[in-house]
C-alpha atoms as a PDB file:
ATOM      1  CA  UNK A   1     -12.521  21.822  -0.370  1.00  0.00           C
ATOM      2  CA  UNK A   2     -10.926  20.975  -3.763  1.00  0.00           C
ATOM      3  CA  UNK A   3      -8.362  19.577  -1.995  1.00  0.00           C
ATOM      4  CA  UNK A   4     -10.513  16.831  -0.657  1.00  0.00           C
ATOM      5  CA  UNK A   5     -12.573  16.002  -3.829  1.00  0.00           C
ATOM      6  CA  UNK A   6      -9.113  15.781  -5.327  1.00  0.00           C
ATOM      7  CA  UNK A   7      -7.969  12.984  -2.368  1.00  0.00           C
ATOM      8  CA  UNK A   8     -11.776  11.394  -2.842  1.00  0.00           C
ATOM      9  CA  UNK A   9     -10.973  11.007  -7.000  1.00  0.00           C
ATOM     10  CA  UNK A  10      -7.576   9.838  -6.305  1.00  0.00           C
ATOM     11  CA  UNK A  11      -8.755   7.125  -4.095  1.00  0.00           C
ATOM     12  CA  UNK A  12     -11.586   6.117  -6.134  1.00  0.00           C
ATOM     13  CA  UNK A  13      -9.475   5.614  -8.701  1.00  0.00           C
ATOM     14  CA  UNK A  14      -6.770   3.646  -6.714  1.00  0.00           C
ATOM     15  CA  UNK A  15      -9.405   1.587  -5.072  1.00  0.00           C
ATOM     16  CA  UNK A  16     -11.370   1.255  -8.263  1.00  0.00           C
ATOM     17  CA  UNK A  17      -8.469   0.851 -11.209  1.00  0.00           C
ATOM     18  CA  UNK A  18      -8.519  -2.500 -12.795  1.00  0.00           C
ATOM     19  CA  UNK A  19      -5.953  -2.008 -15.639  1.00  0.00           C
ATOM     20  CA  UNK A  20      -2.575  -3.997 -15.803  1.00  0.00           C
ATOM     21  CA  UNK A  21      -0.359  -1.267 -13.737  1.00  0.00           C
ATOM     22  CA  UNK A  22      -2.200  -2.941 -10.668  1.00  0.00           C
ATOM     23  CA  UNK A  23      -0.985  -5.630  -8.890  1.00  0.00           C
ATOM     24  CA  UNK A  24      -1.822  -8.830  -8.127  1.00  0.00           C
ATOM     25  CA  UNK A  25      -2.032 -11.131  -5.536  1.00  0.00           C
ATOM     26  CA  UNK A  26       0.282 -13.276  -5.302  1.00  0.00           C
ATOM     27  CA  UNK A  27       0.623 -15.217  -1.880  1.00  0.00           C
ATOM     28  CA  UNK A  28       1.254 -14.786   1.783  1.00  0.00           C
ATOM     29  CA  UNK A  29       4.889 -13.229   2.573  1.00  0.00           C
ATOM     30  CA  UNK A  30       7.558 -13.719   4.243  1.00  0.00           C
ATOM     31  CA  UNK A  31       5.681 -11.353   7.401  1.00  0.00           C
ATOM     32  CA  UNK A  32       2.637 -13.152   7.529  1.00  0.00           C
ATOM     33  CA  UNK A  33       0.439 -10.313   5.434  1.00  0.00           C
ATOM     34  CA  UNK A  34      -0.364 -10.519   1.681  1.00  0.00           C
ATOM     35  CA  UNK A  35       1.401 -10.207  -1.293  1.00  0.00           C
ATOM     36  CA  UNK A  36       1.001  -8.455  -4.215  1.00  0.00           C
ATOM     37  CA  UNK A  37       3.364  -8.094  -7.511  1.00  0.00           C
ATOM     38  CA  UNK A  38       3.470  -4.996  -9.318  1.00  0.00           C
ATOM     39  CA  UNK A  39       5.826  -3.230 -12.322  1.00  0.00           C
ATOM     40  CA  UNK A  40       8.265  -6.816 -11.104  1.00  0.00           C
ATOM     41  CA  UNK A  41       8.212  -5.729  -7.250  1.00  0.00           C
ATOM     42  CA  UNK A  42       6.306  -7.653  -4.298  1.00  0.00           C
ATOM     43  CA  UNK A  43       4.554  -5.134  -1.670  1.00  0.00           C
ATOM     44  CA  UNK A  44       3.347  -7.248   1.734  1.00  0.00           C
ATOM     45  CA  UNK A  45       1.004  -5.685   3.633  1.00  0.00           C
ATOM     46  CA  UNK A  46       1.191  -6.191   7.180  1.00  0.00           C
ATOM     47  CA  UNK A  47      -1.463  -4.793   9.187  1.00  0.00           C
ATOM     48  CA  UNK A  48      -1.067  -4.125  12.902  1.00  0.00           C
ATOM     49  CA  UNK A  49      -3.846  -2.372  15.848  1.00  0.00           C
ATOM     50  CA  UNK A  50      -1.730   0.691  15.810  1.00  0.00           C
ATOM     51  CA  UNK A  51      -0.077   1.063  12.415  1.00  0.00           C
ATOM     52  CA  UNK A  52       0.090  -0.506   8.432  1.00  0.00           C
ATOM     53  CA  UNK A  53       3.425  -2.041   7.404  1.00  0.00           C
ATOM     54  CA  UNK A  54       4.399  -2.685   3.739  1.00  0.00           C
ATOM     55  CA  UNK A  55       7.513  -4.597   2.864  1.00  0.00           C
ATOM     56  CA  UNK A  56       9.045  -4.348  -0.313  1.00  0.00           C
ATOM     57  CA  UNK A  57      11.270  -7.410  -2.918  1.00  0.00           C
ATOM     58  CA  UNK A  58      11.653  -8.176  -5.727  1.00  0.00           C
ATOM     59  CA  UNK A  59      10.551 -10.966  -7.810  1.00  0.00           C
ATOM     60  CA  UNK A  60      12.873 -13.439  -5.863  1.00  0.00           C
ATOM     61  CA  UNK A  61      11.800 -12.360  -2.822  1.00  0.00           C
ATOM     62  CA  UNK A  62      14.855 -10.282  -2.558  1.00  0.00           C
ATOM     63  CA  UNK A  63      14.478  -6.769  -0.359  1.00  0.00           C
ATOM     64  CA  UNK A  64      14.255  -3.603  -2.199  1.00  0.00           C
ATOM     65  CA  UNK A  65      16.034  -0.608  -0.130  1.00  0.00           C
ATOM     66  CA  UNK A  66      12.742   1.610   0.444  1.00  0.00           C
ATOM     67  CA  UNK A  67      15.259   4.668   0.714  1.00  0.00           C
ATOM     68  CA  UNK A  68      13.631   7.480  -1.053  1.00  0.00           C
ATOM     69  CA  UNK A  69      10.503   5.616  -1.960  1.00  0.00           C
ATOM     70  CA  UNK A  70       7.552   8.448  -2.182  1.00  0.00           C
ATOM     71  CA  UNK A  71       4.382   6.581  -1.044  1.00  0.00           C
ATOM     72  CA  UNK A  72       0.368   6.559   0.215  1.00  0.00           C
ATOM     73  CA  UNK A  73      -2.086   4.605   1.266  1.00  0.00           C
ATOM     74  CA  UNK A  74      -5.324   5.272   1.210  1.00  0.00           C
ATOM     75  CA  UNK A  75      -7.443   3.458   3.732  1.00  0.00           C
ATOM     76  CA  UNK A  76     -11.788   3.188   3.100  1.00  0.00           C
ATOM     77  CA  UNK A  77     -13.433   1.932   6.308  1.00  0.00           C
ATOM     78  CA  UNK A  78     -17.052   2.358   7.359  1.00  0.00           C
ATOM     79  CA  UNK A  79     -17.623   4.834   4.375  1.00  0.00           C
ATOM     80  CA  UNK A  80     -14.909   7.017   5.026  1.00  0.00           C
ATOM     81  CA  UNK A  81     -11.621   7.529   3.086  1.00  0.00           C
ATOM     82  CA  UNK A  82      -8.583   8.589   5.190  1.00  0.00           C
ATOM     83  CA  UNK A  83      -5.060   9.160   3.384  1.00  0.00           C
ATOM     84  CA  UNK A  84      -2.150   8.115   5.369  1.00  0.00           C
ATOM     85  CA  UNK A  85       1.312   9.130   4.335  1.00  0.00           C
ATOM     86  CA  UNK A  86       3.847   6.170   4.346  1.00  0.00           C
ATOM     87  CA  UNK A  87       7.229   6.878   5.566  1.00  0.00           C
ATOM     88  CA  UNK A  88      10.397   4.678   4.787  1.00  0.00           C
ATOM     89  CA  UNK A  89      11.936   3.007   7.190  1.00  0.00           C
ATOM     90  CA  UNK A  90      15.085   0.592   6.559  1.00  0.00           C
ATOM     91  CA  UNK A  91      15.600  -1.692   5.175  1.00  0.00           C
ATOM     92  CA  UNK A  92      12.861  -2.597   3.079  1.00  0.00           C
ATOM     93  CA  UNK A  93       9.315  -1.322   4.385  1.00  0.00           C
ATOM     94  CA  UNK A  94       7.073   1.472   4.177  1.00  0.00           C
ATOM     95  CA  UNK A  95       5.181   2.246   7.253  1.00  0.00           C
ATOM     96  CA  UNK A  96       2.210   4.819   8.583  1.00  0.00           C
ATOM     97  CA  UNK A  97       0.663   5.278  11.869  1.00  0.00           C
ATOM     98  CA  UNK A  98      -3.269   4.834  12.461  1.00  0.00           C
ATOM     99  CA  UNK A  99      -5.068   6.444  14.755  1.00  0.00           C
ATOM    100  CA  UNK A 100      -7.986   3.542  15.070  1.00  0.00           C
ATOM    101  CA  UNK A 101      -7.409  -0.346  14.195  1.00  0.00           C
ATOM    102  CA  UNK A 102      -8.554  -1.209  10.938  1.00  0.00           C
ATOM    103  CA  UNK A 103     -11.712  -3.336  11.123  1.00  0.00           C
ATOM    104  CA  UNK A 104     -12.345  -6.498   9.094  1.00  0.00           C
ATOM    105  CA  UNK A 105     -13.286  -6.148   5.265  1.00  0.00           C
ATOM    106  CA  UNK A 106     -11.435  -2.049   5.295  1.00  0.00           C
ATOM    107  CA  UNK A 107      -9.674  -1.835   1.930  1.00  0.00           C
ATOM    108  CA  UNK A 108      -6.498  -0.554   2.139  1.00  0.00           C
ATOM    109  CA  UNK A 109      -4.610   1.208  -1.241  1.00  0.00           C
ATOM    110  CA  UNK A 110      -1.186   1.723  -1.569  1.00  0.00           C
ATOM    111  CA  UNK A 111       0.847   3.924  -4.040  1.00  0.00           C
ATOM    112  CA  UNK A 112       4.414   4.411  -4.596  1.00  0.00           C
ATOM    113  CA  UNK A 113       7.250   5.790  -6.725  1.00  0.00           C
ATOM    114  CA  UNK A 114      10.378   3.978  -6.406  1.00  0.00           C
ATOM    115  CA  UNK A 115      13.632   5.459  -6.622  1.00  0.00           C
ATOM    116  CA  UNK A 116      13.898   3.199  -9.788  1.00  0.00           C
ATOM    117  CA  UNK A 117      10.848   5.237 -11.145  1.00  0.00           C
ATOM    118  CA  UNK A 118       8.737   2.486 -11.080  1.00  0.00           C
ATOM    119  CA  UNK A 119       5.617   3.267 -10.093  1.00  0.00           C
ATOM    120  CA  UNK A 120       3.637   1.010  -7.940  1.00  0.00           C
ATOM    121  CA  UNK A 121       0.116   0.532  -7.154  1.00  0.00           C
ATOM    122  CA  UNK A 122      -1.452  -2.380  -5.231  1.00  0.00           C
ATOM    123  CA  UNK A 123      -5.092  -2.982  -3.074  1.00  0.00           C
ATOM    124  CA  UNK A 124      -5.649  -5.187  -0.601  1.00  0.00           C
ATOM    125  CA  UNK A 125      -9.288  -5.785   1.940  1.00  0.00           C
ATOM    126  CA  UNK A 126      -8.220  -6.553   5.304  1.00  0.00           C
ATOM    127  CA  UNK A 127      -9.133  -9.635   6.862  1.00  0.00           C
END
Protein backbone atom coordinates (compact mmCIF):
# COMPACT_ATOMS: atom_id res chain seq x y z
CA UNK A 1 0.00 0.00 0.00
CA UNK A 2 2.86 2.48 0.63
CA UNK A 3 4.14 1.48 -2.37
CA UNK A 4 1.31 2.97 -4.30
CA UNK A 5 0.86 6.29 -2.36
CA UNK A 6 4.57 6.53 -3.04
CA UNK A 7 3.88 6.02 -7.18
CA UNK A 8 0.56 8.45 -6.61
CA UNK A 9 3.13 11.37 -4.91
CA UNK A 10 5.66 10.74 -7.48
CA UNK A 11 3.29 11.33 -10.24
CA UNK A 12 1.62 14.19 -8.76
CA UNK A 13 4.60 15.73 -8.53
CA UNK A 14 5.83 14.92 -12.13
CA UNK A 15 2.51 15.87 -13.53
CA UNK A 16 2.21 18.84 -11.25
CA UNK A 17 6.07 20.37 -11.05
CA UNK A 18 6.36 23.71 -12.62
CA UNK A 19 9.99 24.66 -11.68
CA UNK A 20 12.80 25.17 -14.37
CA UNK A 21 14.12 21.31 -14.36
CA UNK A 22 10.89 20.79 -16.58
CA UNK A 23 10.82 21.01 -20.01
CA UNK A 24 9.36 22.84 -22.47
CA UNK A 25 7.71 22.63 -25.52
CA UNK A 26 9.38 23.26 -28.13
CA UNK A 27 7.88 22.08 -31.58
CA UNK A 28 6.80 19.07 -33.53
CA UNK A 29 9.82 16.49 -34.23
CA UNK A 30 11.34 14.93 -36.55
CA UNK A 31 8.51 11.68 -35.83
CA UNK A 32 5.56 13.62 -36.04
CA UNK A 33 4.93 13.79 -31.94
CA UNK A 34 5.93 16.75 -29.70
CA UNK A 35 8.88 18.13 -28.51
CA UNK A 36 10.08 19.10 -25.45
CA UNK A 37 13.72 20.50 -24.28
CA UNK A 38 15.02 19.67 -21.04
CA UNK A 39 18.68 19.94 -18.99
CA UNK A 40 19.84 20.81 -23.26
CA UNK A 41 18.15 17.42 -24.56
CA UNK A 42 14.89 17.17 -26.87
CA UNK A 43 12.43 14.15 -25.79
CA UNK A 44 9.55 13.52 -28.76
CA UNK A 45 6.80 11.80 -27.75
CA UNK A 46 5.27 9.63 -30.15
CA UNK A 47 2.18 8.03 -29.20
CA UNK A 48 0.90 4.90 -30.92
CA UNK A 49 -2.70 2.44 -30.17
CA UNK A 50 -0.45 -0.15 -28.71
CA UNK A 51 2.61 1.51 -27.21
CA UNK A 52 4.40 5.28 -26.23
CA UNK A 53 7.63 6.10 -28.08
CA UNK A 54 10.10 8.81 -26.91
CA UNK A 55 13.01 9.83 -29.05
CA UNK A 56 15.85 11.45 -27.70
CA UNK A 57 18.65 14.69 -29.39
CA UNK A 58 20.19 17.05 -28.55
CA UNK A 59 19.84 20.65 -29.02
CA UNK A 60 20.70 20.31 -32.83
CA UNK A 61 18.48 17.77 -33.29
CA UNK A 62 21.30 15.37 -33.09
CA UNK A 63 20.37 11.61 -31.57
CA UNK A 64 21.39 10.84 -28.13
CA UNK A 65 22.36 6.92 -27.76
CA UNK A 66 19.46 5.95 -25.16
CA UNK A 67 21.91 3.04 -24.04
CA UNK A 68 21.63 2.84 -20.35
CA UNK A 69 19.07 5.57 -20.01
CA UNK A 70 16.91 4.65 -16.65
CA UNK A 71 13.38 5.97 -17.43
CA UNK A 72 9.27 6.21 -16.58
CA UNK A 73 6.39 7.45 -17.65
CA UNK A 74 3.65 7.94 -15.87
CA UNK A 75 0.41 7.97 -17.78
CA UNK A 76 -3.16 9.78 -15.94
CA UNK A 77 -6.23 8.84 -18.00
CA UNK A 78 -9.85 8.82 -16.87
CA UNK A 79 -8.68 9.40 -13.17
CA UNK A 80 -6.34 6.75 -12.97
CA UNK A 81 -2.49 6.86 -12.80
CA UNK A 82 -0.66 3.86 -14.36
CA UNK A 83 3.34 3.77 -14.31
CA UNK A 84 4.86 2.29 -17.31
CA UNK A 85 8.50 1.38 -17.33
CA UNK A 86 10.38 2.65 -20.50
CA UNK A 87 12.88 0.40 -21.97
CA UNK A 88 15.76 1.54 -24.39
CA UNK A 89 15.81 0.56 -27.55
CA UNK A 90 18.59 1.74 -30.20
CA UNK A 91 19.41 4.08 -31.32
CA UNK A 92 17.86 6.89 -29.77
CA UNK A 93 14.29 6.10 -28.17
CA UNK A 94 12.74 5.00 -25.13
CA UNK A 95 9.75 2.87 -25.52
CA UNK A 96 6.83 1.05 -23.21
CA UNK A 97 4.01 -1.11 -24.08
CA UNK A 98 0.22 -0.15 -23.21
CA UNK A 99 -2.22 -2.32 -22.59
CA UNK A 100 -5.28 0.19 -23.77
CA UNK A 101 -4.83 3.22 -26.38
CA UNK A 102 -4.44 6.37 -24.77
CA UNK A 103 -7.55 8.52 -25.22
CA UNK A 104 -7.55 12.21 -26.18
CA UNK A 105 -6.58 14.89 -23.44
CA UNK A 106 -4.48 11.64 -21.16
CA UNK A 107 -1.35 13.35 -19.82
CA UNK A 108 1.50 11.49 -20.23
CA UNK A 109 4.92 12.15 -17.79
CA UNK A 110 8.15 11.09 -18.56
CA UNK A 111 11.33 10.79 -16.36
CA UNK A 112 14.79 9.87 -17.08
CA UNK A 113 18.42 9.66 -15.99
CA UNK A 114 20.82 9.78 -18.71
CA UNK A 115 23.95 8.06 -18.77
CA UNK A 116 25.38 11.69 -18.79
CA UNK A 117 23.56 12.11 -15.35
CA UNK A 118 21.35 14.47 -16.59
CA UNK A 119 18.24 14.12 -15.35
CA UNK A 120 15.24 14.67 -17.44
CA UNK A 121 11.72 15.41 -16.86
CA UNK A 122 9.11 16.44 -19.46
CA UNK A 123 4.85 16.34 -19.68
CA UNK A 124 2.96 16.24 -22.46
CA UNK A 125 -1.49 15.87 -22.89
CA UNK A 126 -2.18 13.75 -25.73
CA UNK A 127 -4.07 14.97 -28.51
Amino acid sequence: MFRNKAHLIATALVLAASSPALAHEEAKGSHGGHVMEASGHHIEFVPSPTEVTFYLSDEAGKPIPSKDAKAKAFVQDGGKTTPLALTPADPDKLTAKLATPLTPGSKVAVTATMPDGHNLQARYVVP
